[in-house]
C-alpha atoms as a PDB file:
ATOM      1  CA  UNK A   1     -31.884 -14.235 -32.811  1.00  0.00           C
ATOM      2  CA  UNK A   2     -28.947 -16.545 -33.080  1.00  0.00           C
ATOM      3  CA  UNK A   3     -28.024 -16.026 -29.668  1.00  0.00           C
ATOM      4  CA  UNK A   4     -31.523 -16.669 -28.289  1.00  0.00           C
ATOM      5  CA  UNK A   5     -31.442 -19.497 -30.711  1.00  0.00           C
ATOM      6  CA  UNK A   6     -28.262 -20.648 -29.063  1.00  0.00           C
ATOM      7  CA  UNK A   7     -29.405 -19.744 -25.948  1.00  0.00           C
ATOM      8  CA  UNK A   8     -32.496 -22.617 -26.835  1.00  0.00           C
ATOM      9  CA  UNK A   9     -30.034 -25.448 -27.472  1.00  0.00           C
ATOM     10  CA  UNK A  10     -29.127 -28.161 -24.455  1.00  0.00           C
ATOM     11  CA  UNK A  11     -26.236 -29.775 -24.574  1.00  0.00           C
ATOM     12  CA  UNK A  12     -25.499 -32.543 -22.443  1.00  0.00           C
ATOM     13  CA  UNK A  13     -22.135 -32.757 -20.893  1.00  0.00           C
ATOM     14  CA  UNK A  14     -20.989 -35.536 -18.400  1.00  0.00           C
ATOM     15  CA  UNK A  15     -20.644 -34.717 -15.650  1.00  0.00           C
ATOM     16  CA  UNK A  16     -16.591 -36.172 -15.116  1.00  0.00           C
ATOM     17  CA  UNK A  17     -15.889 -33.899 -18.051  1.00  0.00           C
ATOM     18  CA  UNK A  18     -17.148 -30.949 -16.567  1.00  0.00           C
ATOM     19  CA  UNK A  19     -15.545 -31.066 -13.149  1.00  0.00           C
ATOM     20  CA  UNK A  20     -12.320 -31.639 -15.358  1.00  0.00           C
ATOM     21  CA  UNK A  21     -12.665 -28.628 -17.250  1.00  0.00           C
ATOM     22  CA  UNK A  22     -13.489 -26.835 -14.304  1.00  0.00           C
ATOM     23  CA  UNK A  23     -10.333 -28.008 -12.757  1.00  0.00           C
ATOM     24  CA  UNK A  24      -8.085 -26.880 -15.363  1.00  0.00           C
ATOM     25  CA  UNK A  25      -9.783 -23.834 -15.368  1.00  0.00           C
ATOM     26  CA  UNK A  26      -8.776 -23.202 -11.601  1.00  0.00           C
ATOM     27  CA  UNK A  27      -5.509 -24.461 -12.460  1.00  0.00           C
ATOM     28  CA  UNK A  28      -5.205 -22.386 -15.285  1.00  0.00           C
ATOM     29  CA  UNK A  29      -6.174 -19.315 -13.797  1.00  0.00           C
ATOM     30  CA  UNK A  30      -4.041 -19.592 -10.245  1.00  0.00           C
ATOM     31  CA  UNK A  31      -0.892 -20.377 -12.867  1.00  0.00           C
ATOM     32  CA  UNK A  32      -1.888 -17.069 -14.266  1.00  0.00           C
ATOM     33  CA  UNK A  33      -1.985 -15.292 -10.895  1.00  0.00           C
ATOM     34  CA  UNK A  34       0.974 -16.702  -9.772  1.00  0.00           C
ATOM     35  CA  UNK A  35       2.845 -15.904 -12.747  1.00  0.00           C
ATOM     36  CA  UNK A  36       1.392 -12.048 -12.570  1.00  0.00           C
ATOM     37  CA  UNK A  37       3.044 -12.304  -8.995  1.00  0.00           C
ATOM     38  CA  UNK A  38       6.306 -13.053  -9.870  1.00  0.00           C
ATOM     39  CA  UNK A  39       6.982 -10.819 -12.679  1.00  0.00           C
ATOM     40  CA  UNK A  40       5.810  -8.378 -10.745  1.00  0.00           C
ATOM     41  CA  UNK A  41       2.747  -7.916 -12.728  1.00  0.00           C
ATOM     42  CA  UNK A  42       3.948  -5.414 -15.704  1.00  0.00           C
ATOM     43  CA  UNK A  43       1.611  -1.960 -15.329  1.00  0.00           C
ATOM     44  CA  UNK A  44      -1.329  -1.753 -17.828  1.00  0.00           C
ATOM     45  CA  UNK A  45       0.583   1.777 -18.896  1.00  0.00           C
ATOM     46  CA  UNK A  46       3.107  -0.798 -20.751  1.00  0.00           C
ATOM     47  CA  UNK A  47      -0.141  -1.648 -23.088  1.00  0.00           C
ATOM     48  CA  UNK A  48      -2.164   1.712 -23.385  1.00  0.00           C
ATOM     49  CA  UNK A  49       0.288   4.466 -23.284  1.00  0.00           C
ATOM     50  CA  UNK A  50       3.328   2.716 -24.605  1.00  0.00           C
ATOM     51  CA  UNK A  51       4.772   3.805 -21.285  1.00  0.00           C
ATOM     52  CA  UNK A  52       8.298   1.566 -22.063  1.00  0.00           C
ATOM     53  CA  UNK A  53      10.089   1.586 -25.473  1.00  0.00           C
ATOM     54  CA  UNK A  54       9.379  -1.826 -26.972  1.00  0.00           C
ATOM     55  CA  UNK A  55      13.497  -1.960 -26.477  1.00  0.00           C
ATOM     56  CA  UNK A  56      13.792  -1.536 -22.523  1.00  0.00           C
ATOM     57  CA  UNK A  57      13.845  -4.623 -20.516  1.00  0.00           C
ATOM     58  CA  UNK A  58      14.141  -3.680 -16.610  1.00  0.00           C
ATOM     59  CA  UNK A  59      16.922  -4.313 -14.416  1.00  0.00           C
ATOM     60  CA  UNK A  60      19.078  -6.803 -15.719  1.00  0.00           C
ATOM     61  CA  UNK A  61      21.343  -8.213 -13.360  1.00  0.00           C
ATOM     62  CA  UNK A  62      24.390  -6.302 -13.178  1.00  0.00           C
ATOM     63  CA  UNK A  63      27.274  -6.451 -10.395  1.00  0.00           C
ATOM     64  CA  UNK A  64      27.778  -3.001 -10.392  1.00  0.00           C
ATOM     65  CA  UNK A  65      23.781  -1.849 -10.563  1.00  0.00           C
ATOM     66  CA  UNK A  66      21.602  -2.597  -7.012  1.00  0.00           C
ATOM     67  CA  UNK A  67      18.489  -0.824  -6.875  1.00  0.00           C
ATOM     68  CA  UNK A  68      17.543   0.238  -3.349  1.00  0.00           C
ATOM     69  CA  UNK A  69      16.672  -2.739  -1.126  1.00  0.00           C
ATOM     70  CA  UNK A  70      13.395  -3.632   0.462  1.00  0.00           C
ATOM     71  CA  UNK A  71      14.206  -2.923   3.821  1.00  0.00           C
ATOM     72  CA  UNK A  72      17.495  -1.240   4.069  1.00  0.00           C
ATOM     73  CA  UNK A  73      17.232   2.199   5.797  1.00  0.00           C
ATOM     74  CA  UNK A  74      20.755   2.803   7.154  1.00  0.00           C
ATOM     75  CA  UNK A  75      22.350   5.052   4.870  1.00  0.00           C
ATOM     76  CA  UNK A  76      25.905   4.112   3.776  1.00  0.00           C
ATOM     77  CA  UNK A  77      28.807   6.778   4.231  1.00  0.00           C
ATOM     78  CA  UNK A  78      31.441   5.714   1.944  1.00  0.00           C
ATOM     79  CA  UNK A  79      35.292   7.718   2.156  1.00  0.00           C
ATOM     80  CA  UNK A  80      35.470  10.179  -1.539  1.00  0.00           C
ATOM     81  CA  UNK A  81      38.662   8.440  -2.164  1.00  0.00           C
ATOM     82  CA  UNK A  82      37.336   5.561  -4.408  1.00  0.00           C
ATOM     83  CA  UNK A  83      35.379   8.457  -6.757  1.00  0.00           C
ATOM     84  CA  UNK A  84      37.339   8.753  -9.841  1.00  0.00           C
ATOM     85  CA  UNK A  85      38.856  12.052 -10.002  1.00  0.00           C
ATOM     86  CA  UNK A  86      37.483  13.710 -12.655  1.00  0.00           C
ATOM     87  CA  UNK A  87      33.866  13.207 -10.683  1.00  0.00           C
ATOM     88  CA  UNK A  88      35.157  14.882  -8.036  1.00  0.00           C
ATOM     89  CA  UNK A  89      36.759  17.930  -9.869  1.00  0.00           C
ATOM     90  CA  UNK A  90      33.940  18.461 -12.163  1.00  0.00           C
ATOM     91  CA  UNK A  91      31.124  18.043  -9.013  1.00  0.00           C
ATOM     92  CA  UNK A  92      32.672  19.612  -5.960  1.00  0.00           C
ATOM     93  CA  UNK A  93      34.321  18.249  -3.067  1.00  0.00           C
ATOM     94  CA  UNK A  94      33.003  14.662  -2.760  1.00  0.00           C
ATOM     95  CA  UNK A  95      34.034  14.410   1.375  1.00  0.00           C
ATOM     96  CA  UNK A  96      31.934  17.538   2.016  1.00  0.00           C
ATOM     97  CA  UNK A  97      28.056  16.670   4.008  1.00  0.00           C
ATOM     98  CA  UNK A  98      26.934  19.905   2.759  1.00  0.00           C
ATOM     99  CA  UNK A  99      26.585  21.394   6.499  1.00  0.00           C
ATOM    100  CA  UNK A 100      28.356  24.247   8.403  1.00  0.00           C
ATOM    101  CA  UNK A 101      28.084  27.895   6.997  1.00  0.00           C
ATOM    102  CA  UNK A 102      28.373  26.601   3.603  1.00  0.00           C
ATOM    103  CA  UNK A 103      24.963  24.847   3.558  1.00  0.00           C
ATOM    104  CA  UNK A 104      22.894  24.965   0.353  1.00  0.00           C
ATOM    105  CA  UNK A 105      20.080  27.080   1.030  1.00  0.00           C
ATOM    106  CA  UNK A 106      18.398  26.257  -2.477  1.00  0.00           C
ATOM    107  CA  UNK A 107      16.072  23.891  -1.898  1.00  0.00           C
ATOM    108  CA  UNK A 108      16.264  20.351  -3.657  1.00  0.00           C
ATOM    109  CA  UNK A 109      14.296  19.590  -6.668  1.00  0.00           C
ATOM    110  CA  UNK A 110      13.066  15.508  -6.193  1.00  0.00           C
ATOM    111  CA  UNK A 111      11.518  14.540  -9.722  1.00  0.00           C
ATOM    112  CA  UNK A 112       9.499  11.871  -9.563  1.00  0.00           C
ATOM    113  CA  UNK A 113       8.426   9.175 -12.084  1.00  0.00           C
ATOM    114  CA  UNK A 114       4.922   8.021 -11.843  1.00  0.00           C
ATOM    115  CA  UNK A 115       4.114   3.967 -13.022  1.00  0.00           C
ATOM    116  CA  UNK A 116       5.467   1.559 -10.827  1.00  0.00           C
ATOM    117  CA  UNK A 117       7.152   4.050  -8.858  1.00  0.00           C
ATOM    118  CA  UNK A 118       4.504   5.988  -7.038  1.00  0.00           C
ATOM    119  CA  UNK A 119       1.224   3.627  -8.615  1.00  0.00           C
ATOM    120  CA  UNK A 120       0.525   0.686 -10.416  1.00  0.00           C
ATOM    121  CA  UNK A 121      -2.412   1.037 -13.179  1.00  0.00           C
ATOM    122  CA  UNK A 122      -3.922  -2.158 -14.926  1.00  0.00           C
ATOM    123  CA  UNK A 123      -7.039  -2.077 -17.059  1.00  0.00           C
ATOM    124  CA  UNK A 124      -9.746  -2.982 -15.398  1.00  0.00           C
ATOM    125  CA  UNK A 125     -11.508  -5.180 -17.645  1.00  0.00           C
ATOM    126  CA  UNK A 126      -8.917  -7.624 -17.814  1.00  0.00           C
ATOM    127  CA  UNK A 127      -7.404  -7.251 -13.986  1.00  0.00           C
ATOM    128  CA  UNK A 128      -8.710 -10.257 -12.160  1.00  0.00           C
ATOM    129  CA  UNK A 129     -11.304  -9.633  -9.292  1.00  0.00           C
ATOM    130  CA  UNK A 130      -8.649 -11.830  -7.234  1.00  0.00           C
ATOM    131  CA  UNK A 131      -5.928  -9.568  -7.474  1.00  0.00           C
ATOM    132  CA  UNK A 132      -8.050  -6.584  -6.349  1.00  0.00           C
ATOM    133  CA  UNK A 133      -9.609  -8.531  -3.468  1.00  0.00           C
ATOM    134  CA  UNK A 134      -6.292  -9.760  -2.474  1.00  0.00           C
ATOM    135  CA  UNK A 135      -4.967  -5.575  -2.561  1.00  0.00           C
ATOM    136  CA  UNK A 136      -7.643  -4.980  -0.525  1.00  0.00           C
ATOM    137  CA  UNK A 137      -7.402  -7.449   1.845  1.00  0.00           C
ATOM    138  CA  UNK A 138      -3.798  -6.380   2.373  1.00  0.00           C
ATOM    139  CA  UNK A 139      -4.711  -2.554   2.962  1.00  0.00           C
ATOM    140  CA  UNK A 140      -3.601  -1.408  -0.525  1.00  0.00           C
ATOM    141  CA  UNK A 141      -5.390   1.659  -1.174  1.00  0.00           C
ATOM    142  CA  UNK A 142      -6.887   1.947  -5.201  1.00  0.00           C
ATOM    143  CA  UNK A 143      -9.477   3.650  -7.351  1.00  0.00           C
ATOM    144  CA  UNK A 144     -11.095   3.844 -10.616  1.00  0.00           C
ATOM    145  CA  UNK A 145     -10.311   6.083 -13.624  1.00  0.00           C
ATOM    146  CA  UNK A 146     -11.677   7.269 -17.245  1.00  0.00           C
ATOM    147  CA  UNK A 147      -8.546   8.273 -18.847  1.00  0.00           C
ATOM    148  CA  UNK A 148      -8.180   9.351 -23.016  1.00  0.00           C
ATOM    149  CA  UNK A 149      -6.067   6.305 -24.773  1.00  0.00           C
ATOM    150  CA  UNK A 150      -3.990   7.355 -27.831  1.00  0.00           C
ATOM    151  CA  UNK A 151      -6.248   5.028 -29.870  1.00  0.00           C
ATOM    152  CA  UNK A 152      -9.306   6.245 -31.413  1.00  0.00           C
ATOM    153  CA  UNK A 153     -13.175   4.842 -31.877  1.00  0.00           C
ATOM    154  CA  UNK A 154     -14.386   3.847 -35.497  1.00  0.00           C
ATOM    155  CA  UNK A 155     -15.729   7.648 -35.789  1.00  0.00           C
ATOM    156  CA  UNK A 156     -12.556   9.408 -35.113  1.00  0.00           C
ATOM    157  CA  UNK A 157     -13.104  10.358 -31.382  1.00  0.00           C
ATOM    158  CA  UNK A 158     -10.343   9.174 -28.547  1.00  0.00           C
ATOM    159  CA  UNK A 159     -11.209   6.064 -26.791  1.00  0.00           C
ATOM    160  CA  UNK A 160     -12.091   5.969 -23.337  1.00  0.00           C
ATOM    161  CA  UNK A 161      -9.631   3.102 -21.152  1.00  0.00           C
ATOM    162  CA  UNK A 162     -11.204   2.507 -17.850  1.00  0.00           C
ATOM    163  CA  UNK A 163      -8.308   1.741 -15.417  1.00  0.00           C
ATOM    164  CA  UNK A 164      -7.806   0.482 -11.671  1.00  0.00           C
ATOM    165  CA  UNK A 165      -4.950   2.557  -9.754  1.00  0.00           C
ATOM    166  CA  UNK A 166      -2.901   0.994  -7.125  1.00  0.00           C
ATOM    167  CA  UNK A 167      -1.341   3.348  -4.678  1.00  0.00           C
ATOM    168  CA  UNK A 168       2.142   2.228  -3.668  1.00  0.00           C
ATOM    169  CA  UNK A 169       1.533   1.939   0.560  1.00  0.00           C
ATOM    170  CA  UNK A 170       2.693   5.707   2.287  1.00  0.00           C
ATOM    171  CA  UNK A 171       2.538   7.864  -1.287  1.00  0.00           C
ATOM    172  CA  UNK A 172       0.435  10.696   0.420  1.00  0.00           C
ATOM    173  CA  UNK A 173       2.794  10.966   3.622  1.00  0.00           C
ATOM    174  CA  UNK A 174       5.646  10.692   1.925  1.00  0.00           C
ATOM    175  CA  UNK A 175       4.703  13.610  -0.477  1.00  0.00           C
ATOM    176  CA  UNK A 176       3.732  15.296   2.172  1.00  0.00           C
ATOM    177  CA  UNK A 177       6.877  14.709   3.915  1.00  0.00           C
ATOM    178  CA  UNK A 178       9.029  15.529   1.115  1.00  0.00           C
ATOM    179  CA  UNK A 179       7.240  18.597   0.142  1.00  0.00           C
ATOM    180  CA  UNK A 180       8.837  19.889   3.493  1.00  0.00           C
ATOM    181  CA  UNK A 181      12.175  20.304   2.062  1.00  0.00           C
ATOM    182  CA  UNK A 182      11.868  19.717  -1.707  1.00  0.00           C
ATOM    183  CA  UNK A 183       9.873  21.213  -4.620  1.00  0.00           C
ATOM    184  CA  UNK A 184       8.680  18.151  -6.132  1.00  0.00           C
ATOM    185  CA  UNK A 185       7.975  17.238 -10.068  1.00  0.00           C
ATOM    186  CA  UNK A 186       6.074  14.751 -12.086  1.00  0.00           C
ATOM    187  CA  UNK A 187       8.089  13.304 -15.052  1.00  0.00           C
ATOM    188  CA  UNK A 188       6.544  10.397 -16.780  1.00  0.00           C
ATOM    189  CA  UNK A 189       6.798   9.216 -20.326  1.00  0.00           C
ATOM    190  CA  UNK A 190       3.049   8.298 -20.125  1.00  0.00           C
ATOM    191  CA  UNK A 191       0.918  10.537 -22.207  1.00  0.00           C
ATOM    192  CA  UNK A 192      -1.364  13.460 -20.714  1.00  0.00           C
ATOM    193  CA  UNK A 193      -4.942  12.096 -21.283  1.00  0.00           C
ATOM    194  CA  UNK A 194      -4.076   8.645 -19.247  1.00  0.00           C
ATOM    195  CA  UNK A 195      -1.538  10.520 -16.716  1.00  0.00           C
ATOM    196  CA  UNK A 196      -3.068  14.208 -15.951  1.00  0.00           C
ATOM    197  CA  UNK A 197      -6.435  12.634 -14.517  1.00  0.00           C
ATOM    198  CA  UNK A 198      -4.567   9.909 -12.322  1.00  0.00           C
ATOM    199  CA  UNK A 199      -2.332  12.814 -10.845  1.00  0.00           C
ATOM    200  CA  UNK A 200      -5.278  14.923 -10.300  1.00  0.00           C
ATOM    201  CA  UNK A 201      -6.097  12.251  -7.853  1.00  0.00           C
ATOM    202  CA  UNK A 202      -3.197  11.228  -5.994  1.00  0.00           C
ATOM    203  CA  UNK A 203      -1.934  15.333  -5.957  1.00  0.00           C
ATOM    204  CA  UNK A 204      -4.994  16.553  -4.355  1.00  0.00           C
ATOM    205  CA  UNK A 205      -2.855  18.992  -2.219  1.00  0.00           C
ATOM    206  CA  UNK A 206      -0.930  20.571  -5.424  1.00  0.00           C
ATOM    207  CA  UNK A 207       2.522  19.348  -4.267  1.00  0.00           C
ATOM    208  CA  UNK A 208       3.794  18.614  -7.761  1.00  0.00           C
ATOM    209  CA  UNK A 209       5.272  22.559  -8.902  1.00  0.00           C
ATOM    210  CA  UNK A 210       5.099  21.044 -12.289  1.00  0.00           C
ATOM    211  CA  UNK A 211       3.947  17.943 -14.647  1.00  0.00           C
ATOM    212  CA  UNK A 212       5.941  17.062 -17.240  1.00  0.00           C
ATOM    213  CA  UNK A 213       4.597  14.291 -19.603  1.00  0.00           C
ATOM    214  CA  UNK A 214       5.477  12.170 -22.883  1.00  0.00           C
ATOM    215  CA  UNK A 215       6.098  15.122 -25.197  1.00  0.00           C
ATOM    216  CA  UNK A 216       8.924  16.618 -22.554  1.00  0.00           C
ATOM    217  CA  UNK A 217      11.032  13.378 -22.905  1.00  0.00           C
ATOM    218  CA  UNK A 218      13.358  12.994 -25.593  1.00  0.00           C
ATOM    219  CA  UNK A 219      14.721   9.982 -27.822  1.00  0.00           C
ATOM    220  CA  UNK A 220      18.432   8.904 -28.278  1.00  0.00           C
ATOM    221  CA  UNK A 221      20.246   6.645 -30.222  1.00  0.00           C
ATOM    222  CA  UNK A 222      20.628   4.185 -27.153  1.00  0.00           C
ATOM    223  CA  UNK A 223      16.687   4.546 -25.917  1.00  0.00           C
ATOM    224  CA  UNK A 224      13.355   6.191 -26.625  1.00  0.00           C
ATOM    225  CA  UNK A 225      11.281   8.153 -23.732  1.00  0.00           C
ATOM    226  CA  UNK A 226      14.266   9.660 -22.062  1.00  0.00           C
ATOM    227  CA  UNK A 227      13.701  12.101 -18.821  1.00  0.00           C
ATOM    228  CA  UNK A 228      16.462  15.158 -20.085  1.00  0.00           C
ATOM    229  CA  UNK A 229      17.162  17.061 -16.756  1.00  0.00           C
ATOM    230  CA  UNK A 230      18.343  20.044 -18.685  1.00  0.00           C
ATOM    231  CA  UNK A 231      14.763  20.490 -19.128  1.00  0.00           C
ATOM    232  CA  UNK A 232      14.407  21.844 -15.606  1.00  0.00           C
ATOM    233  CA  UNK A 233      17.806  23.423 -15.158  1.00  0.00           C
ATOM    234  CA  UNK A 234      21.336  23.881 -16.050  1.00  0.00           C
ATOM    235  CA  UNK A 235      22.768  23.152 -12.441  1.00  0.00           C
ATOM    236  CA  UNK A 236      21.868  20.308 -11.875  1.00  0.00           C
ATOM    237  CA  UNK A 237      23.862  19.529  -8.538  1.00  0.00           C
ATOM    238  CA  UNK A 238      21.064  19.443  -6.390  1.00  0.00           C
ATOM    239  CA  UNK A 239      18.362  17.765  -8.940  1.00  0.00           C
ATOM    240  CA  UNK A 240      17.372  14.003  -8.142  1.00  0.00           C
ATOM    241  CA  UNK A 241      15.458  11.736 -10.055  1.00  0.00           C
ATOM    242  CA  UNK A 242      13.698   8.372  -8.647  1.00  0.00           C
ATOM    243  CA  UNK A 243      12.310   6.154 -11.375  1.00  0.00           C
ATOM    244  CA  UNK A 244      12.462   2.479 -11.341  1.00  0.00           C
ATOM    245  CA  UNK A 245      13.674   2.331 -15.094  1.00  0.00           C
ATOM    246  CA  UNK A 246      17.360   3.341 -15.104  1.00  0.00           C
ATOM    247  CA  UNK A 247      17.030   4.081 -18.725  1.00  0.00           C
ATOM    248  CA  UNK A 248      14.658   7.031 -18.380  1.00  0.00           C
ATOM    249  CA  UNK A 249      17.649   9.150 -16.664  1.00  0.00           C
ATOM    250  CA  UNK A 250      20.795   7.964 -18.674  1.00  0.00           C
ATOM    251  CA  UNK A 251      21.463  11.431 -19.877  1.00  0.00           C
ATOM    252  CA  UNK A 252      22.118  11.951 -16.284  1.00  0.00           C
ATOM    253  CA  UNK A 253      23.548   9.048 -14.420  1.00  0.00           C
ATOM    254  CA  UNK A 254      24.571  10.715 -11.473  1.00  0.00           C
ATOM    255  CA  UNK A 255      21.354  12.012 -10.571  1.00  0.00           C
ATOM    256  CA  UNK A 256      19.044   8.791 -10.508  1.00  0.00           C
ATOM    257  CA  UNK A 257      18.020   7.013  -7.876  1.00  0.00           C
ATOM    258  CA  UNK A 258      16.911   3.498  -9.305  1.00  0.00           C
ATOM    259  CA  UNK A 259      13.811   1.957  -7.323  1.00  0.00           C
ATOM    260  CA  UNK A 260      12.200  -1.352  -7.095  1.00  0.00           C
ATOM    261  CA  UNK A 261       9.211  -1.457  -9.090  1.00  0.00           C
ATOM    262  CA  UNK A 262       6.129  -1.316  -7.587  1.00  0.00           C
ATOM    263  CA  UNK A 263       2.940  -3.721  -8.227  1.00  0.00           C
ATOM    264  CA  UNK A 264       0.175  -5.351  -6.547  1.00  0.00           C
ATOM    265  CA  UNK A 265       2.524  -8.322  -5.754  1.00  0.00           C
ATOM    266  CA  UNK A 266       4.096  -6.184  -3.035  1.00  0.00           C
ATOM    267  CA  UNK A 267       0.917  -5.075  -0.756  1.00  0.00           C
ATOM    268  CA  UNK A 268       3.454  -4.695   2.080  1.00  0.00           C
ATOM    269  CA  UNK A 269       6.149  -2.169   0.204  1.00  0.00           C
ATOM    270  CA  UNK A 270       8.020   0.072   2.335  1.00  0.00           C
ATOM    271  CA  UNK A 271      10.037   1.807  -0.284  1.00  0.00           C
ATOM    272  CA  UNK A 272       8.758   5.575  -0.127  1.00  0.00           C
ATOM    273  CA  UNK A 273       8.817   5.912   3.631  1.00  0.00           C
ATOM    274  CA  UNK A 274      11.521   3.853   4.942  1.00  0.00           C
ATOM    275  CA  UNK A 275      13.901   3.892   2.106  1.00  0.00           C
ATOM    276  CA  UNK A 276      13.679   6.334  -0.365  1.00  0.00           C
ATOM    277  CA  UNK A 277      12.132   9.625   1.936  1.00  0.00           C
ATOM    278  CA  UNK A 278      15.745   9.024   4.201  1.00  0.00           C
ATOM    279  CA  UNK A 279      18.083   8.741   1.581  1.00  0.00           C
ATOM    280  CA  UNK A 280      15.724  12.382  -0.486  1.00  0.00           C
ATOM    281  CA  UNK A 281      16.411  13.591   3.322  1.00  0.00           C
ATOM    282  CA  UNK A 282      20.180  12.925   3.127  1.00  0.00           C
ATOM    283  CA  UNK A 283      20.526  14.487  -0.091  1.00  0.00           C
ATOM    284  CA  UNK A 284      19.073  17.778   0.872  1.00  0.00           C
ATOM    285  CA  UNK A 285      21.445  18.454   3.134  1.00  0.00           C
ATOM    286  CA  UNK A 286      24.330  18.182   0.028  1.00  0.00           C
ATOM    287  CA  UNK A 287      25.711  20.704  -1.386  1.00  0.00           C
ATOM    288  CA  UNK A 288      25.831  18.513  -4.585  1.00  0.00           C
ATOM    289  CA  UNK A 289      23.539  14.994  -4.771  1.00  0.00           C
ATOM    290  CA  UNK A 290      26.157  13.459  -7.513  1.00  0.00           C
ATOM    291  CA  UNK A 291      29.211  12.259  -5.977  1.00  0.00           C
ATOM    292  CA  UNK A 292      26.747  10.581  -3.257  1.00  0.00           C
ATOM    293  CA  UNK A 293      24.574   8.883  -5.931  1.00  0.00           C
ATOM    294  CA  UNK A 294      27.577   7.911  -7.570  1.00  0.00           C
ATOM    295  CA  UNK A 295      29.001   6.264  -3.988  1.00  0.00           C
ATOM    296  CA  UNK A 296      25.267   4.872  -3.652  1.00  0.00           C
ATOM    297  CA  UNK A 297      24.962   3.004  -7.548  1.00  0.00           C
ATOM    298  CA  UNK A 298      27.758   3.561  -9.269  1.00  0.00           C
ATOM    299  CA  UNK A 299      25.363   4.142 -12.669  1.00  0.00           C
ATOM    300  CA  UNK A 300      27.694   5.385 -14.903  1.00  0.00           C
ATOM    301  CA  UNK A 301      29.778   1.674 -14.476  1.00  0.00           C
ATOM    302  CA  UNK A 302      26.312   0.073 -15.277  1.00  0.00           C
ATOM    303  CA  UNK A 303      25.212   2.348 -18.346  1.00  0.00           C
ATOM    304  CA  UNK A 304      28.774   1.563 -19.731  1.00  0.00           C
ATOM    305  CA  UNK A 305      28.457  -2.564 -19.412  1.00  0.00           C
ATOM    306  CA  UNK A 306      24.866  -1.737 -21.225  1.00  0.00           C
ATOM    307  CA  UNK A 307      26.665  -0.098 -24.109  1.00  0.00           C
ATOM    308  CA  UNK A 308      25.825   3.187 -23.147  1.00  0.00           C
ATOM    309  CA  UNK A 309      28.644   5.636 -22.187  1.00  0.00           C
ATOM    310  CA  UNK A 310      28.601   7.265 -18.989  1.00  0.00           C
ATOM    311  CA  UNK A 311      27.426  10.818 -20.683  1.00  0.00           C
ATOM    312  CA  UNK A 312      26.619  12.388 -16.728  1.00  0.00           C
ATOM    313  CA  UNK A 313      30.390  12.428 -15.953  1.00  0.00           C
ATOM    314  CA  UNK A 314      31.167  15.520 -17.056  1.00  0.00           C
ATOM    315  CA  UNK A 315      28.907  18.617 -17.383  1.00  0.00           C
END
């Protein structure tokens, strides 16, 4: 009754002072979108999952950390003799390419974070209808999902999130592509009822061999939501993990491969299938992926200037 009452009421605005207020309005809102844009738009995981520990901040600059470039595909061969020592010993021969007689016939194991490295998610009552026109328009590929938050309705029963999913541009070649020569695994910190559906629908073809989800990471005194290797193996010389939060693999330096993080501010990313599937390719043919990732990022120098001691340099 109010409303209708409400509803019943005219006010009279001039006219100047509502073609100001609808011009801060526009300003307002493309401040917003720009804004969105250049911080890369933070995934809606960060709000409904808790996807990041409330103490991560990503990438801050570092000389020592670069995460792989937009469009660098050339593959640098660096010379073993600037690995410390004890890398080498501990790892195997740093000068040896893994071919010849010698080659590892076990194949690599590529573990694979999910948010903002393979999709960006955003509610979808507050994304605005710009943004997904704009994705559209540029040939990014998206859908719609019911996922279970970790919240719960008045009467006890989970809440249902509805979320838009961004695919990052080539994720279904390049999994096909790497499931050539890799067994492939999902690791993300996000929690099963948001992250199991959106999987279902970007893993169509079962390429993942396994899913591994908030409860399989582990916390440490330096951060919380840490991806433990060890999980999946004791050898771990021919293990890689890409995730664009270097914090989610500092129990194992050696074997991350930092990315770019992905959002709807880059429609025209390249990362998967001109960057990262050549350097997975160049790794499979190692007889150990650590002394190359080491050459690559030199991680363990960038956990250390973080506070964080280089814990993957010895095994």
């Amino acid at each position: 009754m109010a409303e209708m009452e409400m509803g019943q009421i005219e006010v009279c605005v001039p006219r100047s002072v509502q073609v100001w207020r609808g011009l801060i309005n526009w300003v307002a809102f493309l401040f917003q979108i720009f804004l969105q844009i250049l911080r890369g738009t933070p995934s809606f995981i960060s709000y409904i999952v808790g996807l990041r520990s409330r103490h991560v901040s990503l990438f801050v600059p570092s000389p020592s950390f670069k995460p792989l470039p937009v469009f660098e595909v050339e593959l640098p061969v660096q010379e073993s003799s600037v690995v410390p020592t004890h890398v080498a010993a501990v790892h195997g021969s740093v000068g040896d390419d893994g071919g010849g007689d010698e080659h590892a016939t076990e194949k690599l194991t590529v573990v694979l974070d999910l948010d903002e490295t393979l999709v960006c998610a955003y509610e979808t009552s507050s994304l605005p209808a710009i943004i997904g026109t704009q994705a559209t328009e540029a040939g990014l590929k998206w859908f719609e999902l019911e996922c279970l938050s970790s919240d719960k309705e008045y009467d006890g029963k989970p809440r249902i999130n509805y979320v838009t999913v961004f695919e990052r541009p080539g994720l279904h070649e390049f999994l096909k592509q790497l499931h050539e020569f890799a067994d492939i695994v999902l690791f993300t910190a996000g929690l099963e009822g948001y992250a199991r559906p959106l999987v279902d629908k970007i893993d169509v073809e079962n390429r993942f061999s396994l899913r591994l989800y908030r409860p399989s990471t582990v916390s440490t005194e330096y951060r919380e939501h840490v991806k433990d290797l060890t999980c999946l193996t004791k050898d771990l010389c021919r293990v890689v993990i890409v995730d664009n939060n270097p914090f989610s693999f500092l129990l194992q330096p050696l074997n991350g491969i930092p990315c770019i993080p992905f959002s709807t501010g880059q429609p025209y990313d390249d990362q998967l299938l001109e960057v990262i599937l050549p350097l997975l390719k160049h790794l499979s043919l190692q007889k150990d992926v650590r002394p190359v990732l080491y050459e690559r990022f030199r991680m363990p120098e960038w956990f250390q200037m973080h506070g964080i001691p280089a814990a993957g340099l010895t095994v």
